[in-house]
C-alpha atoms as a PDB file:
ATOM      1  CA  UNK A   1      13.477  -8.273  12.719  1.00  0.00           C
ATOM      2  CA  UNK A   2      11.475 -10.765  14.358  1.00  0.00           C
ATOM      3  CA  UNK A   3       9.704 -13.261  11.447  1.00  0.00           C
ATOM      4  CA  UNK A   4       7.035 -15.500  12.338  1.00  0.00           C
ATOM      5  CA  UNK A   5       7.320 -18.612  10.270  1.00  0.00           C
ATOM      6  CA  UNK A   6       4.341 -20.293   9.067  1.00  0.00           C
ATOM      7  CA  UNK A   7       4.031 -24.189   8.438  1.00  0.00           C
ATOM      8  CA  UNK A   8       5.178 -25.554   4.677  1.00  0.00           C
ATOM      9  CA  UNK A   9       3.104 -27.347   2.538  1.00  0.00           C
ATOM     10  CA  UNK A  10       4.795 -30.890   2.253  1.00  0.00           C
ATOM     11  CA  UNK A  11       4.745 -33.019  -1.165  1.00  0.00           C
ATOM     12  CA  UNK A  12       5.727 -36.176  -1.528  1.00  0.00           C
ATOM     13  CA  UNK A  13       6.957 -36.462  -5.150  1.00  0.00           C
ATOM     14  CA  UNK A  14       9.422 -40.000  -5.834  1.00  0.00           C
ATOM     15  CA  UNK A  15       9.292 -40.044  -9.762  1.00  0.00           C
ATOM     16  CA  UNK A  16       8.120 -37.835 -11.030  1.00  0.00           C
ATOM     17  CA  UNK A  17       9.125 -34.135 -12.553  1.00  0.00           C
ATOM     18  CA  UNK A  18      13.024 -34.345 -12.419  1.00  0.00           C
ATOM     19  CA  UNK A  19      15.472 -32.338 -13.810  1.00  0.00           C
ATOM     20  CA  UNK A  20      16.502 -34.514 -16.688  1.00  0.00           C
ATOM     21  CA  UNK A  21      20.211 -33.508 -16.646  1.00  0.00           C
ATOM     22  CA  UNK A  22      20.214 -34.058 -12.292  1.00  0.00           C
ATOM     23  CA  UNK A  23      19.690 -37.822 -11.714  1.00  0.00           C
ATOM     24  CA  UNK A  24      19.974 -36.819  -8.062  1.00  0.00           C
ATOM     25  CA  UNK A  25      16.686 -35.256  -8.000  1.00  0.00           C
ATOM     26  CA  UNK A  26      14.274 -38.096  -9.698  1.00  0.00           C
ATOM     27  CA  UNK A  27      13.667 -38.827  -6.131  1.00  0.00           C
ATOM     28  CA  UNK A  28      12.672 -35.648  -4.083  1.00  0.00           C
ATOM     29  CA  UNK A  29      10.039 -33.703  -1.500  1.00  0.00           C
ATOM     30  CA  UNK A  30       9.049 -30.203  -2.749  1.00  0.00           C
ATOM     31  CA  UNK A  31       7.834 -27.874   0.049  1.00  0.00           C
ATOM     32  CA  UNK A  32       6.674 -24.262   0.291  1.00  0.00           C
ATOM     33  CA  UNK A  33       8.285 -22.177   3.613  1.00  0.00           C
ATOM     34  CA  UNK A  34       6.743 -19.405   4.512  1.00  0.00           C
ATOM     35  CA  UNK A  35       7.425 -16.465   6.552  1.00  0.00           C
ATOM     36  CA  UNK A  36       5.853 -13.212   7.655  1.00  0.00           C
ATOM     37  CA  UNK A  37       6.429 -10.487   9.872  1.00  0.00           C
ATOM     38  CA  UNK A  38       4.592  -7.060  10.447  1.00  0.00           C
ATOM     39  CA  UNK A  39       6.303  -3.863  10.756  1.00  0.00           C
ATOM     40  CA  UNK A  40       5.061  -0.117  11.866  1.00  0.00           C
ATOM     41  CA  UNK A  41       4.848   2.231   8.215  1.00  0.00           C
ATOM     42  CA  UNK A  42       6.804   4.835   7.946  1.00  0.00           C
ATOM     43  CA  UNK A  43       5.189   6.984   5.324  1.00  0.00           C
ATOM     44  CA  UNK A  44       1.711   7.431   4.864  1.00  0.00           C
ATOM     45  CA  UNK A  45      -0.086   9.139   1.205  1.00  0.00           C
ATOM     46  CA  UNK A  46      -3.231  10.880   1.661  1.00  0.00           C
ATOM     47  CA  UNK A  47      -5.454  12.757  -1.529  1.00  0.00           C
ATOM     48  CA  UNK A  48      -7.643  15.616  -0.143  1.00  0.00           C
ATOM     49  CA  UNK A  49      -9.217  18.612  -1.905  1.00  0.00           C
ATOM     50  CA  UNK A  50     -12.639  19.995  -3.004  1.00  0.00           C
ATOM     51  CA  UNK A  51     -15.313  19.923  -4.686  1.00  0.00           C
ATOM     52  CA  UNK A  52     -16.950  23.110  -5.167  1.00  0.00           C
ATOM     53  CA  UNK A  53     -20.333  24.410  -7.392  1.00  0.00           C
ATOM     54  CA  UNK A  54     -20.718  27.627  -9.413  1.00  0.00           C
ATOM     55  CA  UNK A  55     -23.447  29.699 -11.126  1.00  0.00           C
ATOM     56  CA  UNK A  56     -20.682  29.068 -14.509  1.00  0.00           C
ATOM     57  CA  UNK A  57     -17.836  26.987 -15.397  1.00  0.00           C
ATOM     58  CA  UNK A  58     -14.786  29.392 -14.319  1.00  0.00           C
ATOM     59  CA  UNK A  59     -16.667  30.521 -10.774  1.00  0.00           C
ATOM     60  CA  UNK A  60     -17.008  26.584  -9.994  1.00  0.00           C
ATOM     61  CA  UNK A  61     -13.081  25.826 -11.007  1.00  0.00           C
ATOM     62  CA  UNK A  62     -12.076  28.960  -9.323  1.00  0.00           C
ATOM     63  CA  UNK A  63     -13.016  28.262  -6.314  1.00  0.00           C
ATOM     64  CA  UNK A  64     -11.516  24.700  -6.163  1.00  0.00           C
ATOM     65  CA  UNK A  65      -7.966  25.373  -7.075  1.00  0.00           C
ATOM     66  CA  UNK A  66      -8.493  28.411  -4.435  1.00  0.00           C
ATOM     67  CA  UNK A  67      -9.458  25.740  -1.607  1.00  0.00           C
ATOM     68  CA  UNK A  68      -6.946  23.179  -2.895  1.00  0.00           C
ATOM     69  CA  UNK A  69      -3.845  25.708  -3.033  1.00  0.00           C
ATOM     70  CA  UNK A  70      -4.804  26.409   0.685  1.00  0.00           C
ATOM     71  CA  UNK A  71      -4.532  22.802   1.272  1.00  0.00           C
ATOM     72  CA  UNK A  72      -0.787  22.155  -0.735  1.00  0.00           C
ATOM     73  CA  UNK A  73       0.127  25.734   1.380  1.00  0.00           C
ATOM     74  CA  UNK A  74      -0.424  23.772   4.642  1.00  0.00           C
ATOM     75  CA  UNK A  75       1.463  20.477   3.313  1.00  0.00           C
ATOM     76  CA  UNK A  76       4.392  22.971   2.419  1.00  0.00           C
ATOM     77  CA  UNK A  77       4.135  24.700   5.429  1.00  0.00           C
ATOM     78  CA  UNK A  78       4.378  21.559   7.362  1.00  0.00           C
ATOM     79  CA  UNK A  79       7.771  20.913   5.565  1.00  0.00           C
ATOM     80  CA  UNK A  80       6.423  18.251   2.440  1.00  0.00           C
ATOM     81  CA  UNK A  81       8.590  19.176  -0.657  1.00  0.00           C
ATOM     82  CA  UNK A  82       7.193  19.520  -3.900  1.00  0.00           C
ATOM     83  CA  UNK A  83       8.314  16.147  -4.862  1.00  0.00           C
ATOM     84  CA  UNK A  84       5.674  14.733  -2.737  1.00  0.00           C
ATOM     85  CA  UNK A  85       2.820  16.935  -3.674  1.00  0.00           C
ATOM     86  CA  UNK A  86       0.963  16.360  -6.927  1.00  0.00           C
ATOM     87  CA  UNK A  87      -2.787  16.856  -8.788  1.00  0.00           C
ATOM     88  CA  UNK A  88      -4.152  13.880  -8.467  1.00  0.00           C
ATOM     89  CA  UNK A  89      -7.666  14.610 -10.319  1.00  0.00           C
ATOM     90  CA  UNK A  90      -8.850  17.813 -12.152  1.00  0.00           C
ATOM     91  CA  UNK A  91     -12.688  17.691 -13.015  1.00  0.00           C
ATOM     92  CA  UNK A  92     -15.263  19.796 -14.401  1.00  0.00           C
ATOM     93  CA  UNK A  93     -19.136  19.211 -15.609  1.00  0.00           C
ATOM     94  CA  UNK A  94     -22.258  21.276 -15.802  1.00  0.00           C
ATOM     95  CA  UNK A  95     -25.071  20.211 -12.837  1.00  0.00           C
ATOM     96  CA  UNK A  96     -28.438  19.945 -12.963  1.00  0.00           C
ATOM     97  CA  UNK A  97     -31.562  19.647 -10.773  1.00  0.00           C
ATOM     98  CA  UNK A  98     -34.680  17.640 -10.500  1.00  0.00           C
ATOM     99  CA  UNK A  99     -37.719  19.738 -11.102  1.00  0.00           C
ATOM    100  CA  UNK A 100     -41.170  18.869 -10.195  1.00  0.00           C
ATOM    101  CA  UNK A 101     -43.900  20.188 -12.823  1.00  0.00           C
ATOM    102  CA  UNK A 102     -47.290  20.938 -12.066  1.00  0.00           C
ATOM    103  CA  UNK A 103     -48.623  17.507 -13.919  1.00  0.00           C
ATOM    104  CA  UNK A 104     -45.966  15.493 -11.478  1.00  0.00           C
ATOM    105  CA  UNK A 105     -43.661  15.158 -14.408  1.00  0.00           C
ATOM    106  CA  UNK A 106     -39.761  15.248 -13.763  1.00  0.00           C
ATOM    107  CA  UNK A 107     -37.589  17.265 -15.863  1.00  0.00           C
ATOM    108  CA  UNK A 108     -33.552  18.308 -15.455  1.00  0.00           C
ATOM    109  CA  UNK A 109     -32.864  21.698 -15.982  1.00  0.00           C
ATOM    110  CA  UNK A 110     -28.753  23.046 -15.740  1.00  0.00           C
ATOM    111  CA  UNK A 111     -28.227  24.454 -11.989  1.00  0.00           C
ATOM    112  CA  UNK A 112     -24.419  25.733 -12.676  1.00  0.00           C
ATOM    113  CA  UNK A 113     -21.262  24.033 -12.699  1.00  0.00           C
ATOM    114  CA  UNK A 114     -19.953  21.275 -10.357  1.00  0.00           C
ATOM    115  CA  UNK A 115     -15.438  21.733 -10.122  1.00  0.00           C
ATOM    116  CA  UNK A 116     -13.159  18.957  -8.363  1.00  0.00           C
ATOM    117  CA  UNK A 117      -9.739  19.339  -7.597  1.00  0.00           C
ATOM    118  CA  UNK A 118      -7.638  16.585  -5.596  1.00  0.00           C
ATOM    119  CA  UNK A 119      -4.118  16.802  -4.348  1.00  0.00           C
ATOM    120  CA  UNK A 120      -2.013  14.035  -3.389  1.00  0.00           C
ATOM    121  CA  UNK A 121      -0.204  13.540  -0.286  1.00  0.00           C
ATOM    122  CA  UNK A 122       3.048  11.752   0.830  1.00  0.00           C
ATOM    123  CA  UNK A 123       4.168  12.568   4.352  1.00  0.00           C
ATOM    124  CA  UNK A 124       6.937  10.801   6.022  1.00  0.00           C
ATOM    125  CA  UNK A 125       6.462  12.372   9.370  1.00  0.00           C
ATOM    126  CA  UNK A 126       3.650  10.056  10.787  1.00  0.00           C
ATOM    127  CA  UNK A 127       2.732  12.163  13.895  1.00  0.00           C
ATOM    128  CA  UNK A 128       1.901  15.064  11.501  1.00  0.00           C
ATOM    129  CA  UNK A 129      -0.942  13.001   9.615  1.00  0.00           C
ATOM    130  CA  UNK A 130      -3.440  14.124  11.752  1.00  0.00           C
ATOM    131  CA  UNK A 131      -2.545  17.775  11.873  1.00  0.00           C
ATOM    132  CA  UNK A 132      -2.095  17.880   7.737  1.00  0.00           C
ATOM    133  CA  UNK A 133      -5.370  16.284   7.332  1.00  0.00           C
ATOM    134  CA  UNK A 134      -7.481  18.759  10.281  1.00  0.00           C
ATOM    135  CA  UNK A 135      -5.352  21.778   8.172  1.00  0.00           C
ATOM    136  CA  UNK A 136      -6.673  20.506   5.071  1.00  0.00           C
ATOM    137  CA  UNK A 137     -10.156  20.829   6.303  1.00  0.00           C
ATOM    138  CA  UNK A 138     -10.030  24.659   7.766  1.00  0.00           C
ATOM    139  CA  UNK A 139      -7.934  25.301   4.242  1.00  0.00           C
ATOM    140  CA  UNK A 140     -11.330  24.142   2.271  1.00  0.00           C
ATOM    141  CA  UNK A 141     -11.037  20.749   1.966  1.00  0.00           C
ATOM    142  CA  UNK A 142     -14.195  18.714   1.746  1.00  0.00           C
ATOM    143  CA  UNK A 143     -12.922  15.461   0.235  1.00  0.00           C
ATOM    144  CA  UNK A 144     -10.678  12.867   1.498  1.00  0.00           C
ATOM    145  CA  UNK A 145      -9.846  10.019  -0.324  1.00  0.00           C
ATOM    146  CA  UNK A 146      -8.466   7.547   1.838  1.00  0.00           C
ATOM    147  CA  UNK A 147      -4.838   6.927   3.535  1.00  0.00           C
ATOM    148  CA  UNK A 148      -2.159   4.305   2.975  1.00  0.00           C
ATOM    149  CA  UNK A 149       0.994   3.413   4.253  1.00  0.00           C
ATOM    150  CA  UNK A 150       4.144   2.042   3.139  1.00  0.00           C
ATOM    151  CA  UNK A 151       7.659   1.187   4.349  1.00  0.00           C
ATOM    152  CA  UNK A 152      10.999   3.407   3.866  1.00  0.00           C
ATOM    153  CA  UNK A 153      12.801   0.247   2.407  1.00  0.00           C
ATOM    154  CA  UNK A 154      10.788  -2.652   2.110  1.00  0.00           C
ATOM    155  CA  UNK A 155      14.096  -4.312  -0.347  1.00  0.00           C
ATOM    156  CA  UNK A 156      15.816  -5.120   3.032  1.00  0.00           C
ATOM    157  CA  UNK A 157      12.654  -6.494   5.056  1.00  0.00           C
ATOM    158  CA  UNK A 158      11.933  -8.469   1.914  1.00  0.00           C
ATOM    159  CA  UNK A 159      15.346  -9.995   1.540  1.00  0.00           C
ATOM    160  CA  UNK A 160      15.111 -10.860   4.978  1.00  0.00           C
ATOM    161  CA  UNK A 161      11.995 -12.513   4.708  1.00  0.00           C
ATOM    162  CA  UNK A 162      13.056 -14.699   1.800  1.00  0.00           C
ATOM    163  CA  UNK A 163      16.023 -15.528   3.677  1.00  0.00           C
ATOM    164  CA  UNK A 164      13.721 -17.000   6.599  1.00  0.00           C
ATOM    165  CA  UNK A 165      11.298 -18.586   4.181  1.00  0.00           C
ATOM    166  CA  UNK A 166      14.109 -20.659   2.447  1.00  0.00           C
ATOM    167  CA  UNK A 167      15.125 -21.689   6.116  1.00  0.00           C
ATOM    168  CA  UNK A 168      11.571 -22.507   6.843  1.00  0.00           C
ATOM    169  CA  UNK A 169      11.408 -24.865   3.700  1.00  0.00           C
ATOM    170  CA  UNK A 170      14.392 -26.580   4.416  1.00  0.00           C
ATOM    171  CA  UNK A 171      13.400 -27.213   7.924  1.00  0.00           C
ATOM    172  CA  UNK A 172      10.193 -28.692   6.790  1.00  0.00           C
ATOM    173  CA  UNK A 173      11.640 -30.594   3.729  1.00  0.00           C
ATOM    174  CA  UNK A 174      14.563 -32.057   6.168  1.00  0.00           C
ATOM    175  CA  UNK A 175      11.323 -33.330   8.974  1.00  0.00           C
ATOM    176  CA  UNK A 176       9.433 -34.939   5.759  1.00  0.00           C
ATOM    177  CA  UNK A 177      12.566 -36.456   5.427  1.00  0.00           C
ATOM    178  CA  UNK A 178      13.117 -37.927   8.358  1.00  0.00           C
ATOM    179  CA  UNK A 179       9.653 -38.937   8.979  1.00  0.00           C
ATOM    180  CA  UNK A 180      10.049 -41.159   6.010  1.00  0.00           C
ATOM    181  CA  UNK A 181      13.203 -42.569   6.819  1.00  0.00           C
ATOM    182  CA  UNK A 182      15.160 -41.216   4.667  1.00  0.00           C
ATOM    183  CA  UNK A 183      17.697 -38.550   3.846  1.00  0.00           C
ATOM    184  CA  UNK A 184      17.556 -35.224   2.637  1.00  0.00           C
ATOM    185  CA  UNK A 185      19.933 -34.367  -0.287  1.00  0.00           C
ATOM    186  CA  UNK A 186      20.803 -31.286  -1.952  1.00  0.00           C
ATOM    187  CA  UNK A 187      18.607 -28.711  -3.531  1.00  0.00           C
ATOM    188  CA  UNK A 188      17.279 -29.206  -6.909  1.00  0.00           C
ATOM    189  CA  UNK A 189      15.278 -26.014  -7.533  1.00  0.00           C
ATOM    190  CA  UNK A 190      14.222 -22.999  -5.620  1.00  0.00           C
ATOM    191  CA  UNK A 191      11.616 -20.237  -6.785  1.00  0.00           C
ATOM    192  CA  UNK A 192      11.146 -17.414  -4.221  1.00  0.00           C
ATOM    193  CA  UNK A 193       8.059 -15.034  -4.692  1.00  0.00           C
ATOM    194  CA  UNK A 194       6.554 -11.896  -2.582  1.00  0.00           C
ATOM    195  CA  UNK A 195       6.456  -8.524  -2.840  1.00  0.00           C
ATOM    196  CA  UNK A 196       6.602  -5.047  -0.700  1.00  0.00           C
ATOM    197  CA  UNK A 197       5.319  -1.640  -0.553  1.00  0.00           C
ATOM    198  CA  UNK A 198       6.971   0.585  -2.809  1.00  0.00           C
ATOM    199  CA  UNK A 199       9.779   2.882  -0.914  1.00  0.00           C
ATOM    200  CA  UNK A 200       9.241   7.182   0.347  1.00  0.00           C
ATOM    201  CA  UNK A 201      12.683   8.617   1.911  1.00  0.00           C
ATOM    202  CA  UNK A 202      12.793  10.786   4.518  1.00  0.00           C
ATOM    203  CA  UNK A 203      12.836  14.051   4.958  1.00  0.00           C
ATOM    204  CA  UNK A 204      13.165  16.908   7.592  1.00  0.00           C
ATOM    205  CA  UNK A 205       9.846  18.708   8.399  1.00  0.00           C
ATOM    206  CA  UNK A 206       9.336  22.189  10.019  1.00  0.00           C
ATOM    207  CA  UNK A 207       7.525  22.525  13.130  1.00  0.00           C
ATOM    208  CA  UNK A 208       4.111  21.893  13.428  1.00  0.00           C
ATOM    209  CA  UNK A 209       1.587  25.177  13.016  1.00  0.00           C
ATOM    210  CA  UNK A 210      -1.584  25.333  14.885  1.00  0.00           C
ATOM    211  CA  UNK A 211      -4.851  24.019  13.683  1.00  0.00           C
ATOM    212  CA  UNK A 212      -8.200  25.924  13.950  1.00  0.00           C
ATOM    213  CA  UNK A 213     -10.090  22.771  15.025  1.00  0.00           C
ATOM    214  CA  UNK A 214      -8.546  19.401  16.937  1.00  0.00           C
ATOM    215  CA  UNK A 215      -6.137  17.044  14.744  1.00  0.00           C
ATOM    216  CA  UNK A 216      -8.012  14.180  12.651  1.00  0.00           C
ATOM    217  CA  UNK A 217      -7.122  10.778  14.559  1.00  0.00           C
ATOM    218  CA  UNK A 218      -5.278   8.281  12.509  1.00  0.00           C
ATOM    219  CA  UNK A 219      -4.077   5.112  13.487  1.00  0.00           C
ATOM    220  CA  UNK A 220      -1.358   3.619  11.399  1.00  0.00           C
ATOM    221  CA  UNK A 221      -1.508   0.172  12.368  1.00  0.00           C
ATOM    222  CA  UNK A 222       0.986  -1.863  10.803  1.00  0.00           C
ATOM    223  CA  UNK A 223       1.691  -3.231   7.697  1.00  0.00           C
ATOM    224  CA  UNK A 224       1.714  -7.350   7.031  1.00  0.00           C
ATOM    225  CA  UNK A 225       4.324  -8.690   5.088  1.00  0.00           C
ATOM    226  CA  UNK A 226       5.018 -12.253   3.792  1.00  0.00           C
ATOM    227  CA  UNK A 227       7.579 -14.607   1.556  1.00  0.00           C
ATOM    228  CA  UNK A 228       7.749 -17.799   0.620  1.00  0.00           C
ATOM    229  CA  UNK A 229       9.942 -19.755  -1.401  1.00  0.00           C
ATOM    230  CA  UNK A 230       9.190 -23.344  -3.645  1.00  0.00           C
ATOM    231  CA  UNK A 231      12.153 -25.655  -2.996  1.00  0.00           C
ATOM    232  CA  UNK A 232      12.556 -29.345  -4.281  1.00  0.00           C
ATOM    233  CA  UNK A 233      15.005 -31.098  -2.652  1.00  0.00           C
ATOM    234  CA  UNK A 234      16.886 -34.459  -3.497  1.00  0.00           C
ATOM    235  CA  UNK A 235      16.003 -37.538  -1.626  1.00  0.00           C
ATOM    236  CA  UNK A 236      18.270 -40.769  -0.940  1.00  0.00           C
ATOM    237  CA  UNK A 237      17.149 -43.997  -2.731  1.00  0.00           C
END
């Protein structure tokens, strides 16, 4: 991993805030390191399905789970496991429709049922995005509800960040110090901080089936991650 550290913010802090059981550190420079790095995702999660209108309640719900069970068919099909399909959103309400009367009032009257069924998506195969999302649309699919991305196991990228961000922060505490005149001593406190896309494993997919129309483009892009650590560190008189 390549991490591209940032500058610290540099404090200047000679009496003030010490540990009161470390007379070492009444004297010390508190700095913030930083460090980032951006990776490629390796999973992406996608909720599609349908919404869908009928003359009653059970013709408008029947014919979204019919379009969304096409759409889950394809996701299987293209080797996701059941693990990584769920309902995301079930809805139901009655419609209704503007109506003009002759004296230019408005009114509402009921026009049937409006039905919504979503399906969520987590595909670990990136190159299939496209394919699972154009499948989804010849299946029935009329809604799509966005894309993100994540990382297989963002633990280790963070723990290497952290690792770089302490680094950073002594670097910057031990050029304060020297810029002052003075030497750096040990370190007094330390409180890391950052966080990571939550983990997908991988899995083995099937071949890829034929799509009636071309694949939806996706770019993936890639994700931006980022550490950084508070550190105090002792000063000589």
């Amino acid at each position: 991993m390549r991490a591209v550290l940032s500058g610290a913010v540099l404090v200047v802090a000679l009496a003030a805030r010490a540990h009161a059981d470390d007379a070492d550190c009444t004297r010390h420079i508190s700095v913030v390191g930083r460090a980032a790095d951006a990776r490629a995702p390796d999973f992406a999660e996608v909720t599609v399905g349908i919404e869908a209108r009928g003359a009653n309640a059970a013709a408008a719900l029947d014919a979204a789970s019919k379009a969304v069970a096409g759409v889950t068919a394809q996701a299987r099909a293209l080797g996701v496991p059941p693990a990584d399909l769920g309902t995301a959103a079930v809805t139901l309400q009655a419609a209704t429709r503007s109506v003009t009367r002759p004296g230019g009032g408005v009114t509402e009257e009921p026009d049937g049922y409006r039905a919504g069924n979503l399906v969520r998506v987590r595909l670990a195969a990136m190159d299939r995005l496209g394919d699972l999302l154009r499948q989804a649309l010849d299946a029935g699919a009329n809604r799509i509800d966005g894309v993100s991305f994540g990382l297989r196991d963002p633990d280790t990228v963070e723990a290497a960040l952290q690792v770089a961000a302490a680094r950073d922060a002594r670097s910057r505490a031990a050029a304060l110090a020297d810029a002052l005149g003075t030497r750096l001593g040990p370190l007094c406190t330390l409180a890391p901080a950052g966080g990571a896309p939550y983990p997908l494993a991988s899995r083995a997919l099937a071949a890829p089936m034929p799509a009636k129309g071309p694949r939806v483009p996706i770019e993936a892009g890639t994700i931006q991650m980022s550490s950084e650590v508070a550190a105090t560190f002792a000063v000589a008189p």
